[in-house]
Protein backbone atom coordinates (compact mmCIF):
# COMPACT_ATOMS: atom_id res chain seq x y z
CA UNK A 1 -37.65 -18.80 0.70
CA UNK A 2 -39.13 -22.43 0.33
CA UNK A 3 -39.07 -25.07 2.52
CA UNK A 4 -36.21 -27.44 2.10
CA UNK A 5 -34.37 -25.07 0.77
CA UNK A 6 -30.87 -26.31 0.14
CA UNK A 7 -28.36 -24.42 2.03
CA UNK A 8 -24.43 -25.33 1.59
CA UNK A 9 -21.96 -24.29 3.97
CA UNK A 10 -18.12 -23.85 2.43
CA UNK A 11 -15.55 -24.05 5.30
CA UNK A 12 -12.03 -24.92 4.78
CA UNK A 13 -11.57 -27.91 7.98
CA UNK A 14 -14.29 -29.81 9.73
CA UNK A 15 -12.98 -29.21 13.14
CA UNK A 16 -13.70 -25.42 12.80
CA UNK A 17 -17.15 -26.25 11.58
CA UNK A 18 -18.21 -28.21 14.24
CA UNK A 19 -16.51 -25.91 16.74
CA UNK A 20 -18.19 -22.50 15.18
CA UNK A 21 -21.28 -23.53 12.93
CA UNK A 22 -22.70 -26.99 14.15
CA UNK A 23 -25.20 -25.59 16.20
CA UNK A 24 -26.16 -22.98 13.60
CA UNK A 25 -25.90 -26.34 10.38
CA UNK A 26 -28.58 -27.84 12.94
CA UNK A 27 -31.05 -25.03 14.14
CA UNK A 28 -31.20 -23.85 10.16
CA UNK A 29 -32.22 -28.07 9.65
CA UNK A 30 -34.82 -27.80 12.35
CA UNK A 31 -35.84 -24.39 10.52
CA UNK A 32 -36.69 -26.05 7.21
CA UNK A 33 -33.21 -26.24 5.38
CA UNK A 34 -31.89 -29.09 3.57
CA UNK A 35 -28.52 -28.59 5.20
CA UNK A 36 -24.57 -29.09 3.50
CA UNK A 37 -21.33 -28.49 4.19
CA UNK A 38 -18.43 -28.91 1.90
CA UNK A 39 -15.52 -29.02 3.84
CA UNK A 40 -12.46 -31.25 4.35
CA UNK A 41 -12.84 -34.34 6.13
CA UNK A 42 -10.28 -34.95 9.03
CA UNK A 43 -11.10 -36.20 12.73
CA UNK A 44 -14.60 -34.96 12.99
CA UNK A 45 -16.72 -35.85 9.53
CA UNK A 46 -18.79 -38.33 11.82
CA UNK A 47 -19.68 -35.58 14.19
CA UNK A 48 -20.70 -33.42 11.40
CA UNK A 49 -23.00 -36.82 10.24
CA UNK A 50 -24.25 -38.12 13.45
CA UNK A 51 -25.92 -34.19 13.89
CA UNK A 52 -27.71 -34.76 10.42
CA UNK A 53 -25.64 -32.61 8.58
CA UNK A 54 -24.39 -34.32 5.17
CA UNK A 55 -21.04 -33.81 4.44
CA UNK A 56 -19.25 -33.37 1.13
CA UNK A 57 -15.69 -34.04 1.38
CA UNK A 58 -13.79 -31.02 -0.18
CA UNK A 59 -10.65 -30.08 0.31
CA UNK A 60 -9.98 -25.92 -0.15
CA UNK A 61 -6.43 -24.77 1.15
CA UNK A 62 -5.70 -22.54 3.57
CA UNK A 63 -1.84 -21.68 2.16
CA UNK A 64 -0.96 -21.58 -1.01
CA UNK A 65 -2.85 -23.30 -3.80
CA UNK A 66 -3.84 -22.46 -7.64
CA UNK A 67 -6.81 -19.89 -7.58
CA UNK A 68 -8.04 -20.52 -10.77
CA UNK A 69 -8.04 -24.36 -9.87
CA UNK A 70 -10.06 -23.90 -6.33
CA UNK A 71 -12.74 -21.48 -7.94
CA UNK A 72 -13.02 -24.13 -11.02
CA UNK A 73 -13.52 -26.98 -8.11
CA UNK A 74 -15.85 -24.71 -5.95
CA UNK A 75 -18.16 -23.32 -9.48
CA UNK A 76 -18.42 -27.03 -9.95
CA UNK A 77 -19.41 -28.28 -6.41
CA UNK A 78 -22.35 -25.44 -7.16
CA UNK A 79 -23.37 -26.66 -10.47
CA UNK A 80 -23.41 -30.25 -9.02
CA UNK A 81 -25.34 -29.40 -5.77
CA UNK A 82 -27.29 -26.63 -7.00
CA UNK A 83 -27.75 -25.02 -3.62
CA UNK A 84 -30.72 -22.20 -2.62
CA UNK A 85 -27.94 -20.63 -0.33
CA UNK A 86 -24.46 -21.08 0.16
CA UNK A 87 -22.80 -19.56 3.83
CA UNK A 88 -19.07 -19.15 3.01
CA UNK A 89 -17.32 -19.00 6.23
CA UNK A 90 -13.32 -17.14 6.52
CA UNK A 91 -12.18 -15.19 4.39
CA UNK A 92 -10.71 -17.72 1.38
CA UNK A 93 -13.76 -19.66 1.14
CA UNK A 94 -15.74 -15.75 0.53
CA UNK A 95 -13.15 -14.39 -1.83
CA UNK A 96 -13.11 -17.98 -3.90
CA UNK A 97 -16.54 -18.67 -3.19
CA UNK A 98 -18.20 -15.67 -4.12
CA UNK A 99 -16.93 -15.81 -7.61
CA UNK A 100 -17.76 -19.35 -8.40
CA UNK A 101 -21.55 -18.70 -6.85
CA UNK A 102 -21.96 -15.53 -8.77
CA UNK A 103 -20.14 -17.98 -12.05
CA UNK A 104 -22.57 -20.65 -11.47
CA UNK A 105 -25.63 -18.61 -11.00
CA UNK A 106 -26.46 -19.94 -7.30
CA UNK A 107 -29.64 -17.95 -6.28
CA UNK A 108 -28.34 -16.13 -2.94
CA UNK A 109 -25.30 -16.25 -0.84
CA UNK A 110 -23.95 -15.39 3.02
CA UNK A 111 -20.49 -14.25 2.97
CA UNK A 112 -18.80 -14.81 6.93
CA UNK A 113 -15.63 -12.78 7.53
CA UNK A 114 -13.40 -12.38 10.15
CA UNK A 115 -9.83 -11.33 11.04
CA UNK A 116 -9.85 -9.15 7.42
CA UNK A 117 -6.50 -6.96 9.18
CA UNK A 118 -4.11 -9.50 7.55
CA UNK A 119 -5.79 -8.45 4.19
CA UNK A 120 -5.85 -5.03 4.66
CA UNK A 121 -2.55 -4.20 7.29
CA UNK A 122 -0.35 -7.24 6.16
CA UNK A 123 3.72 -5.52 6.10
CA UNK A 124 3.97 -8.55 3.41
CA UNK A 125 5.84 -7.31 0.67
CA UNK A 126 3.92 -9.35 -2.07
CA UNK A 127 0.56 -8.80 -0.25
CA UNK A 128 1.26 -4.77 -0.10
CA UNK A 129 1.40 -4.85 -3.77
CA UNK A 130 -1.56 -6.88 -4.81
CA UNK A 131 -3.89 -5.28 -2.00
CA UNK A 132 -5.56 -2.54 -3.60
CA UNK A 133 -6.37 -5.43 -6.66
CA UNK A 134 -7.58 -7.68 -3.49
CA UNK A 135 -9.40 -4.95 -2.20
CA UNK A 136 -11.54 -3.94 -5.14
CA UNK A 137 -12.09 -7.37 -6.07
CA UNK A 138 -13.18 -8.75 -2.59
CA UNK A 139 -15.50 -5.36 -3.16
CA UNK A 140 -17.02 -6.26 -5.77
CA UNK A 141 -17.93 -9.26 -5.15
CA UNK A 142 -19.53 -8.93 -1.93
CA UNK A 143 -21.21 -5.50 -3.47
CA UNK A 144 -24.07 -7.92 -5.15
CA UNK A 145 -27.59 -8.56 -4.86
CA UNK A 146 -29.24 -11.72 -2.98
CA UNK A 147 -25.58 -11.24 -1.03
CA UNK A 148 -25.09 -10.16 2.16
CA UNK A 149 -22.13 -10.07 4.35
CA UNK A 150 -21.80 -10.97 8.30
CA UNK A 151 -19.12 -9.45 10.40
CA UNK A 152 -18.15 -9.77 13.76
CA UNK A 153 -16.40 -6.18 14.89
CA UNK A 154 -17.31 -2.53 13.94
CA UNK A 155 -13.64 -2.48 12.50
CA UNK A 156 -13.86 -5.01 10.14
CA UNK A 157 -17.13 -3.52 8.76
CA UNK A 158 -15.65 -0.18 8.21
CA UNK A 159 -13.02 -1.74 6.27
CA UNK A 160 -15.49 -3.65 3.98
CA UNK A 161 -16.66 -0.34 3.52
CA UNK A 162 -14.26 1.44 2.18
CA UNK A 163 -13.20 -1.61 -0.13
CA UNK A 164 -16.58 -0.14 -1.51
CA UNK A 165 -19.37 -2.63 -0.17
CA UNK A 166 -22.95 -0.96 0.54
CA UNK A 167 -23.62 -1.04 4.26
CA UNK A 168 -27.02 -1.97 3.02
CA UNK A 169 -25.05 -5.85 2.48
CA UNK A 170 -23.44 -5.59 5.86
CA UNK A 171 -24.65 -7.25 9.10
CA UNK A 172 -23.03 -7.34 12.00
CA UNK A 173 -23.45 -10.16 14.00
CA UNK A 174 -20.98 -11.00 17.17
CA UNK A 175 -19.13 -14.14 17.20
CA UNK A 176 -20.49 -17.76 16.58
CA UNK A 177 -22.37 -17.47 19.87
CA UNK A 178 -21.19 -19.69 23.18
CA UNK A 179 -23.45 -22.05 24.95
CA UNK A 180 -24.64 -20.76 27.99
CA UNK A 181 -25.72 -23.94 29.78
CA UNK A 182 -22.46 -25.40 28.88
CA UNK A 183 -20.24 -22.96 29.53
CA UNK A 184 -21.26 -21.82 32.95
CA UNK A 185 -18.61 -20.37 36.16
CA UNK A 186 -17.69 -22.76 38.79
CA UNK A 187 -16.22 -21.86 42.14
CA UNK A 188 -12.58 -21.06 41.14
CA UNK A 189 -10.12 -23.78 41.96
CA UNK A 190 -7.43 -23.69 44.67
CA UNK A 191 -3.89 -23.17 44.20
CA UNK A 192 -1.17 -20.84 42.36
CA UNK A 193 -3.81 -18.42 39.85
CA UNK A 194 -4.19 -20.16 36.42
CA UNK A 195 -4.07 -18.17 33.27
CA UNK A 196 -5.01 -20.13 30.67
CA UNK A 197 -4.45 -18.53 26.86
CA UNK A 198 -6.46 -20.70 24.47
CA UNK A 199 -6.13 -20.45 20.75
CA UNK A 200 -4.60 -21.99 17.48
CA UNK A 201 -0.35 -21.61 18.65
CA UNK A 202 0.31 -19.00 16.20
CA UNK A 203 2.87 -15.89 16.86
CA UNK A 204 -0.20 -13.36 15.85
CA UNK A 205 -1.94 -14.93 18.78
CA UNK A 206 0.13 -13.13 20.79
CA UNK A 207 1.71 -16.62 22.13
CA UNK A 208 5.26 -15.13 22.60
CA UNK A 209 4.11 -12.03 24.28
CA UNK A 210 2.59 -14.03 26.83
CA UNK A 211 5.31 -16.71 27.33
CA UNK A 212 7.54 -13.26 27.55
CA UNK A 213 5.10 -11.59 30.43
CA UNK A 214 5.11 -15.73 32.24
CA UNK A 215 8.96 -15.05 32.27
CA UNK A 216 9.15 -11.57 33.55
CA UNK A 217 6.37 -12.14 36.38
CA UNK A 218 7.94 -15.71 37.76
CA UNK A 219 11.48 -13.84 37.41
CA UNK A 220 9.79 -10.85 39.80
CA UNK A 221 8.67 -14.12 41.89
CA UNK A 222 4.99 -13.97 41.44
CA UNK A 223 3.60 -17.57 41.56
CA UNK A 224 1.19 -18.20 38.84
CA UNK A 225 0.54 -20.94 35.93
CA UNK A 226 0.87 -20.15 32.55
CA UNK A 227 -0.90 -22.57 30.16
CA UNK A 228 -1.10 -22.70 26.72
CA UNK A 229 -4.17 -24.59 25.05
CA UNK A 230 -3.69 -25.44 21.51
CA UNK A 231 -2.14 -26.98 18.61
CA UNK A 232 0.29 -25.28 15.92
CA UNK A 233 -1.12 -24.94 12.46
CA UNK A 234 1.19 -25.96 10.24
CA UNK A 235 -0.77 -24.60 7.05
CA UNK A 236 -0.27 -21.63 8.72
CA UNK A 237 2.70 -19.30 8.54
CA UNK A 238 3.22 -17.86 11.33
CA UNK A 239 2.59 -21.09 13.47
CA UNK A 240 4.83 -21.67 16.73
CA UNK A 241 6.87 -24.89 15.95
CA UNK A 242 6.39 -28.13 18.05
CA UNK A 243 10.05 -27.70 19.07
CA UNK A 244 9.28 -24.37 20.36
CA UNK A 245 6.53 -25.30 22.17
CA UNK A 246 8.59 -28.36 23.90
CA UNK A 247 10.96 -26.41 24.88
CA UNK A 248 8.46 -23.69 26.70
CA UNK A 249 7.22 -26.19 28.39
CA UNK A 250 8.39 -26.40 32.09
CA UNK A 251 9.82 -23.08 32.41
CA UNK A 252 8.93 -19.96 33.27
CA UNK A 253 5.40 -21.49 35.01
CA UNK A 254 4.33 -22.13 31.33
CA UNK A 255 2.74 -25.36 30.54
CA UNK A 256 1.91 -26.78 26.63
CA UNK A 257 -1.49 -28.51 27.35
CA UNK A 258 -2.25 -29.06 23.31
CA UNK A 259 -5.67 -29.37 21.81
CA UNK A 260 -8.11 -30.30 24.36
CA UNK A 261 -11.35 -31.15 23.79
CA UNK A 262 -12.92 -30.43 26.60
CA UNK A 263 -12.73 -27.00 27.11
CA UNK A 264 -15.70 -25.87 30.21
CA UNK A 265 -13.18 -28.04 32.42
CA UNK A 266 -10.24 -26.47 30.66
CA UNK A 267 -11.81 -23.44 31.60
CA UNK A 268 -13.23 -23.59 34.74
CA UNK A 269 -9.89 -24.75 36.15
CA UNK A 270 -8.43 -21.22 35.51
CA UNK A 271 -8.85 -18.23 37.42
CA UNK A 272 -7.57 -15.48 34.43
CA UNK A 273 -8.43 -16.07 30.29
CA UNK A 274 -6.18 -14.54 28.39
CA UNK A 275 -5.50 -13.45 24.32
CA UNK A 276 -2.58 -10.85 23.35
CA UNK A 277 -3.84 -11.46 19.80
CA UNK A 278 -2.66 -8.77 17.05
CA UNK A 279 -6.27 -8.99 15.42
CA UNK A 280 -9.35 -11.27 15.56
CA UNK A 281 -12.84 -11.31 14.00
CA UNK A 282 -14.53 -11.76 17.44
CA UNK A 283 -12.40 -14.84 19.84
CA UNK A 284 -14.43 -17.56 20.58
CA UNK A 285 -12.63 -18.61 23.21
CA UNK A 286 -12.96 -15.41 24.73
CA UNK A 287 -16.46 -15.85 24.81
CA UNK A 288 -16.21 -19.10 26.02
CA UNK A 289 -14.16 -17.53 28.83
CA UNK A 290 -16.54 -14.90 29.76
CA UNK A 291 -19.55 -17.47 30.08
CA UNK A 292 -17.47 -19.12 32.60
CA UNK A 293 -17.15 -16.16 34.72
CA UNK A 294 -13.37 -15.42 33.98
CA UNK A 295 -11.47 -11.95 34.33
CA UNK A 296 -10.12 -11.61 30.83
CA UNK A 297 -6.76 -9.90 29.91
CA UNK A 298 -6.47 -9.14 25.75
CA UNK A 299 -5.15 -6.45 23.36
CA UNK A 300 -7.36 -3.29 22.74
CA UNK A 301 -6.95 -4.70 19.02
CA UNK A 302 -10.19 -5.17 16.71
CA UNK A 303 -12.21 -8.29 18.09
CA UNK A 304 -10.62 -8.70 21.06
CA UNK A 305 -11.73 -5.51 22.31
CA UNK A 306 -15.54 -6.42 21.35
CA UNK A 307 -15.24 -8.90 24.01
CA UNK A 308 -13.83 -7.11 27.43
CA UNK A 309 -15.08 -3.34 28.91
CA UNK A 310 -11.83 -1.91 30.43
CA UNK A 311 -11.97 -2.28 34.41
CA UNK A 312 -15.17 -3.73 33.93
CA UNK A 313 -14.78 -7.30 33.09
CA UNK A 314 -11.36 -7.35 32.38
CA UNK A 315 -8.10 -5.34 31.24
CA UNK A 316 -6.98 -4.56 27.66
CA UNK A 317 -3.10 -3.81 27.17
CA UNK A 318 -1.70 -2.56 23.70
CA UNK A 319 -0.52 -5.04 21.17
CA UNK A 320 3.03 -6.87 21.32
CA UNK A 321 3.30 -5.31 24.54
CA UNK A 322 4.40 -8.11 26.97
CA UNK A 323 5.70 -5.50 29.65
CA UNK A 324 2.05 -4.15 29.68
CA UNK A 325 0.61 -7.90 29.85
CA UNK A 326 2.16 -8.57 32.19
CA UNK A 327 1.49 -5.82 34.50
CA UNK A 328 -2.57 -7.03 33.47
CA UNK A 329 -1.61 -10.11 34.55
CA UNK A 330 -0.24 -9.26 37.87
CA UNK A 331 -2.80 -6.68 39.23
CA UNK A 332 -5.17 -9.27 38.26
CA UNK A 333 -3.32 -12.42 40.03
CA UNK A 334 -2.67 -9.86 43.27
CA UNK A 335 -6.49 -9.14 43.74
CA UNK A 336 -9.04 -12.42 44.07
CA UNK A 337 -11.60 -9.67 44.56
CA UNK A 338 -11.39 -7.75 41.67
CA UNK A 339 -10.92 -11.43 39.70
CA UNK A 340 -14.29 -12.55 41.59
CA UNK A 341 -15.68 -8.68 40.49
CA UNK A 342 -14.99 -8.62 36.51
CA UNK A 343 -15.92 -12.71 36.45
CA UNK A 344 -19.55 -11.80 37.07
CA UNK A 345 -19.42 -8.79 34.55
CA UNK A 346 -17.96 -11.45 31.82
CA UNK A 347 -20.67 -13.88 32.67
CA UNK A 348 -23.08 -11.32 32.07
CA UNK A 349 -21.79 -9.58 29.23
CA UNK A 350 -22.21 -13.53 28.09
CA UNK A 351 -25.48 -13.67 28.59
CA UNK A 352 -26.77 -10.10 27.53
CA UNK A 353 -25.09 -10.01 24.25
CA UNK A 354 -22.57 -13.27 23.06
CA UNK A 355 -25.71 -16.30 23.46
CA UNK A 356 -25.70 -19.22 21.36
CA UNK A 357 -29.48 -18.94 20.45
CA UNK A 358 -29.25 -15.20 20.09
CA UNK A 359 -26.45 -15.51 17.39
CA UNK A 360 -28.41 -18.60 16.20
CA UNK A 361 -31.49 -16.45 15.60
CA UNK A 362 -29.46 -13.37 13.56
CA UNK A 363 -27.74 -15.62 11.30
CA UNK A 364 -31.11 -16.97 10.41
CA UNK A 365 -32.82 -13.89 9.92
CA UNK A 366 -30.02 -13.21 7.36
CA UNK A 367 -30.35 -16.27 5.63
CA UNK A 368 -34.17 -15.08 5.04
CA UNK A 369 -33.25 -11.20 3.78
CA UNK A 370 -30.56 -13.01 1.26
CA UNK A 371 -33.17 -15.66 -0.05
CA UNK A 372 -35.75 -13.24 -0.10
């Protein structure tokens, strides 16, 4: 690998890039890359600039679309830019992306994926019947040389697997990594407990289980906050309307904070994190959480269980289980010791294994095996 290599990230919206692969778009500049990303340009393009990072506005859905149209658009993007190394991150960009890099001869390419259970578990009727064409495709594609692909749980890799990619073009690497000096605990506020879920309001979040387990525990007569951080994603489909939101809002204990920015105070204001997700690649903001020396309560579901140690630094509960979560939730809110207890094991389970410059430094040592 030369020099000024050209490297060209593909990521659907520019808010996830700068919340997941900034940092990594400007270590790999500092490293020697000429660095990319193609992405669609919303609310945070001039963040992407102002880190030295050129942009190229494209816009790839996320629902829906014409296939052959996006891998057209993408093979040409390639021919035009003629990147070294192109770092598709989510699974779209890798399924599209690979076949318009292998198309348009780019020399070596980094295939991010995360969350594949939709893929692979989806009850969808039309997706249960063009799986096993998905599967074997997807396969194939990431089965090449001068490609190799990064995954974030053991579960996800064994999947890959048996969709018939070598292991030899599988690395597993933990999450986008969480700022350590940022993200940092705080003696816990005062007050009624805060449990703070933070995530994208979708239903596979496991936002109704918790809203469920807020209205079971305040109907028992425990006094706690609920808060939800987060927008809905309307590209999405199984996004929790506005009007649903609204309405949760105020009752129960459950507050609707929205998309906040600012998420180490968001963060250190809580005393519990918590994600009853159905499946995740590896939650950021549960690493987030842990570097701020939170108890965490999740599912024992792929990604989510990378994160917490049962009884160690936090509690996992079975999916769609609100009864269970909110048992978590209780012996959690009952007991400031064992809250204090498991916050130190997050915080260093943080440090030991989810660090920014530790992820940084993987990711880059993949970029060199792929380019070699």
């Amino acid at each position: 690998m030369n020099r000024h290599s050209k490297l060209l990230f593909v990521v659907t919206e520019d808010w996830y890039f700068v919340s997941h692969r900034l940092p990594l778009a400007v270590a790999a500049r500092r490293a020697g890359f000429d660095v990319a990303v193609a992405t669609r340009e919303g609310r945070h393009g001039e963040v992407i600039r102002s880190a030295g990072i050129r942009l190229i506005p494209f816009a790839l859905s996320r629902r829906g679309g014409n296939p052959l149209a996006e891998v057209i658009a993408l093979w040409r993007l390639y021919r035009h830019e003629k990147p070294d190394l192109v770092h598709h991150v989510a699974l779209k960009p890798v399924m599209y992306g690979a076949l318009a890099a292998w198309l348009a001869g780019v020399p070596a390419q980094v295939n991010a994926v995360a969350g594949l259970g939709w893929l692979f578990t989806s009850s969808s009727g039309v997706l249960r019947l063009a799986r096993p064409a998905l599967r074997w495709m997807l396969g194939r594609l990431l089965d090449r040389p001068h490609s190799l692909t990064i995954v974030q749980n053991p579960q996800d890799q064994s999947l890959l697997e048996r969709a018939g990619v070598s292991a030899s073009r599988l690395r597993l690497i933990r999450g986008a990594g969480v700022d350590l000096q940022i993200f940092r605990p705080v003696i816990p506020p005062g007050g009624a407990v805060c449990i703070v879920l933070v995530a994208r309001m979708l239903w596979d979040k496991g936002v109704g289980e918790f809203v469920e387990a807020a209205r079971l525990l305040t109907g028992a007569g425990v006094n706690a906050r609920f808060v939800l951080v987060g927008d809905p994603d309307p590209a999405n489909p199984a996004s929790v309307p506005e009007s649903t939101l609204r309405r949760w809002h105020g009752q129960h204990g459950v507050e609707w904070w929205g998309r906040r920015e600012d998420m180490p105070a968001v963060l250190q204001a809580a005393h519990i994190a918590c994600l009853p997700s159905y499946r995740e690649g590896l939650p950021k903001s549960l690493l987030e959480a842990a570097a701020c020396g939170l108890p965490i309560v999740t599912t024992d579901a792929p990604g989510c269980r990378e994160v917490v140690r049962e009884g160690v630094n936090g509690l996992l509960v079975p999916v769609r289980d609100a009864a269970a979560l909110a048992a978590a939730l209780k012996k959690l809110i009952d007991d400031v010791g064992l809250r204090r207890s498991m916050g130190e094991q997050s915080r260093l389970r943080a440090e030991t294994e989810f660090g920014l410059e530790t992820v940084i430094a993987q990711t880059l040592a993949v970029y060199r095996e792929a380019s070699a």
